[in-house]
Protein backbone atom coordinates (compact mmCIF):
# COMPACT_ATOMS: atom_id res chain seq x y z
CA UNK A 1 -11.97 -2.34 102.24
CA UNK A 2 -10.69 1.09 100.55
CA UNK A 3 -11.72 2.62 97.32
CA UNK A 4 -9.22 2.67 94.25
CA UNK A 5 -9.86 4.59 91.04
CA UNK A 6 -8.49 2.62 87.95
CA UNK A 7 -7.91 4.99 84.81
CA UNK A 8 -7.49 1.87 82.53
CA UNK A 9 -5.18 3.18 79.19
CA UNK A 10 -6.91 3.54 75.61
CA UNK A 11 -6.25 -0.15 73.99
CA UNK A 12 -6.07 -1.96 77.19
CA UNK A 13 -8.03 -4.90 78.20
CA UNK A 14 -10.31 -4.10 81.20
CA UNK A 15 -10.93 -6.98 82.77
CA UNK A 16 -7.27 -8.30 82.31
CA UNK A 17 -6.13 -4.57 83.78
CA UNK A 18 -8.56 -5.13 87.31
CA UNK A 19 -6.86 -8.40 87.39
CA UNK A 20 -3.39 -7.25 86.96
CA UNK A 21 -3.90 -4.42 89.42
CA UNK A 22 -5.21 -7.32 92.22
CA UNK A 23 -2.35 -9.73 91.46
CA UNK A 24 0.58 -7.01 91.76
CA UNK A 25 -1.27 -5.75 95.11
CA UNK A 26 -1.83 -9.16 96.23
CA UNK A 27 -5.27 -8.48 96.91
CA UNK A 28 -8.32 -9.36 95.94
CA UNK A 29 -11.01 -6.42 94.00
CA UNK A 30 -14.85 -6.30 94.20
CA UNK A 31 -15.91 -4.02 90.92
CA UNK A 32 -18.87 -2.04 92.23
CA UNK A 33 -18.94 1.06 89.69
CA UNK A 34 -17.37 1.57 86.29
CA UNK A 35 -18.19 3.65 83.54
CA UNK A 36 -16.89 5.34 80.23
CA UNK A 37 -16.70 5.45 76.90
CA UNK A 38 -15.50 2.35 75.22
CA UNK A 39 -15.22 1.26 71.96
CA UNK A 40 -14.37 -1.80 69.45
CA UNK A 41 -15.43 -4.85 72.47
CA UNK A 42 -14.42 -8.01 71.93
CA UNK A 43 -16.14 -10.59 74.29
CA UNK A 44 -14.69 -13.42 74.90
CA UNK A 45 -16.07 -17.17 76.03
CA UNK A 46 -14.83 -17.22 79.81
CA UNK A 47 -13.60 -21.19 79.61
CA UNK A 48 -11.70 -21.47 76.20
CA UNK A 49 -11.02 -17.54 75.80
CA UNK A 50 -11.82 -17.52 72.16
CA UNK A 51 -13.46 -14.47 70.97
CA UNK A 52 -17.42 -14.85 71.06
CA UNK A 53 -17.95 -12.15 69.38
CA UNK A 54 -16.96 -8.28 68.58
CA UNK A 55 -18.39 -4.99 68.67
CA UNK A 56 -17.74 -2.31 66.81
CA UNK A 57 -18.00 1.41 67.62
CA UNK A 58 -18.28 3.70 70.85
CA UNK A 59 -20.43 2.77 73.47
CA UNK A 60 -21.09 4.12 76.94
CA UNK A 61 -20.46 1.80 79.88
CA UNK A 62 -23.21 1.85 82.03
CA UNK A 63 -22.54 -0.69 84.39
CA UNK A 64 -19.72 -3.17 85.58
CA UNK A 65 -19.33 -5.20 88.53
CA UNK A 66 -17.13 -7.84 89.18
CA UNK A 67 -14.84 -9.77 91.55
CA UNK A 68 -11.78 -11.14 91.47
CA UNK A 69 -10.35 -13.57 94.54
CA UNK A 70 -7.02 -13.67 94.27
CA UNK A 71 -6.43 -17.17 95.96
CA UNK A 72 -2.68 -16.62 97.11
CA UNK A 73 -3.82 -13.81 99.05
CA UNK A 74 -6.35 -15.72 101.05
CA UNK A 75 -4.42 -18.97 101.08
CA UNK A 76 -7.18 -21.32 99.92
CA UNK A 77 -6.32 -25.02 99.35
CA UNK A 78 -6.46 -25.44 96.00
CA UNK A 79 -8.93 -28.96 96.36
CA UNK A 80 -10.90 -26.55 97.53
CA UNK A 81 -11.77 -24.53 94.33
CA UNK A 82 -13.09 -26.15 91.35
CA UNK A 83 -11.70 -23.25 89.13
CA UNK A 84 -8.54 -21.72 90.06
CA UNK A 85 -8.91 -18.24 88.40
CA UNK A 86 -12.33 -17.03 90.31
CA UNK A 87 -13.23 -14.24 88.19
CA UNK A 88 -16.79 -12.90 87.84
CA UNK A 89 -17.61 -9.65 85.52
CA UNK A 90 -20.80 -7.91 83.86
CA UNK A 91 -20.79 -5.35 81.91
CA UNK A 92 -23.65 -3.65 80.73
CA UNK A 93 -23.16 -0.67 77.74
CA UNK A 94 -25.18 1.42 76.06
CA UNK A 95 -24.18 2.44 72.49
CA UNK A 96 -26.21 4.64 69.42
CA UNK A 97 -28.88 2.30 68.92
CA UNK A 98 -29.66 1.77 72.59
């Protein structure tokens, strides 16, 4: 496993970003560190999507962590996974009000 620093562009999704980055590479990322500022979050339900819910403002990221498997890379049967996009994040901020 190597390190890889991610400077992920003002506006840009993060989560969709990491995933981009692993499906170009063909590889699959473990998200042990990440932190910023962020601002204006929109969270999304992970089956359907659909926004959840927004926040607005700056906050500071205190915490993500995360994989991604990219199955293609590792050749897994697909019978074998019940969901074919594996993709785990948390993401824990901090903003003015704690």
């Amino acid at each position: 496993m190597k390190n890889i620093i991610l400077d992920i562009p003002i506006e840009n999704d993060v989560v969709e970003s990491i995933i981009d980055f692993a499906m170009c590479h063909e590889a699959r990322i473990d998200a042990m560190k990440g932190y910023d500022l962020v601002s204006d979050i929109i969270l999304l339900e992970s089956d359907s999507r659909v926004s959840a819910f927004q926040l607005d403002g700056s906050f500071n990221v205190l915490s993500l962590v995360g994989v991604y498997l990219n199955l293609d890379y590792f050749r897994v049967p697909p019978q074998l996974v019940n969901d074919l996009l594996s993709t785990v994040f948390a993401l824990q901020l901090s903003g003015s009000r704690g």
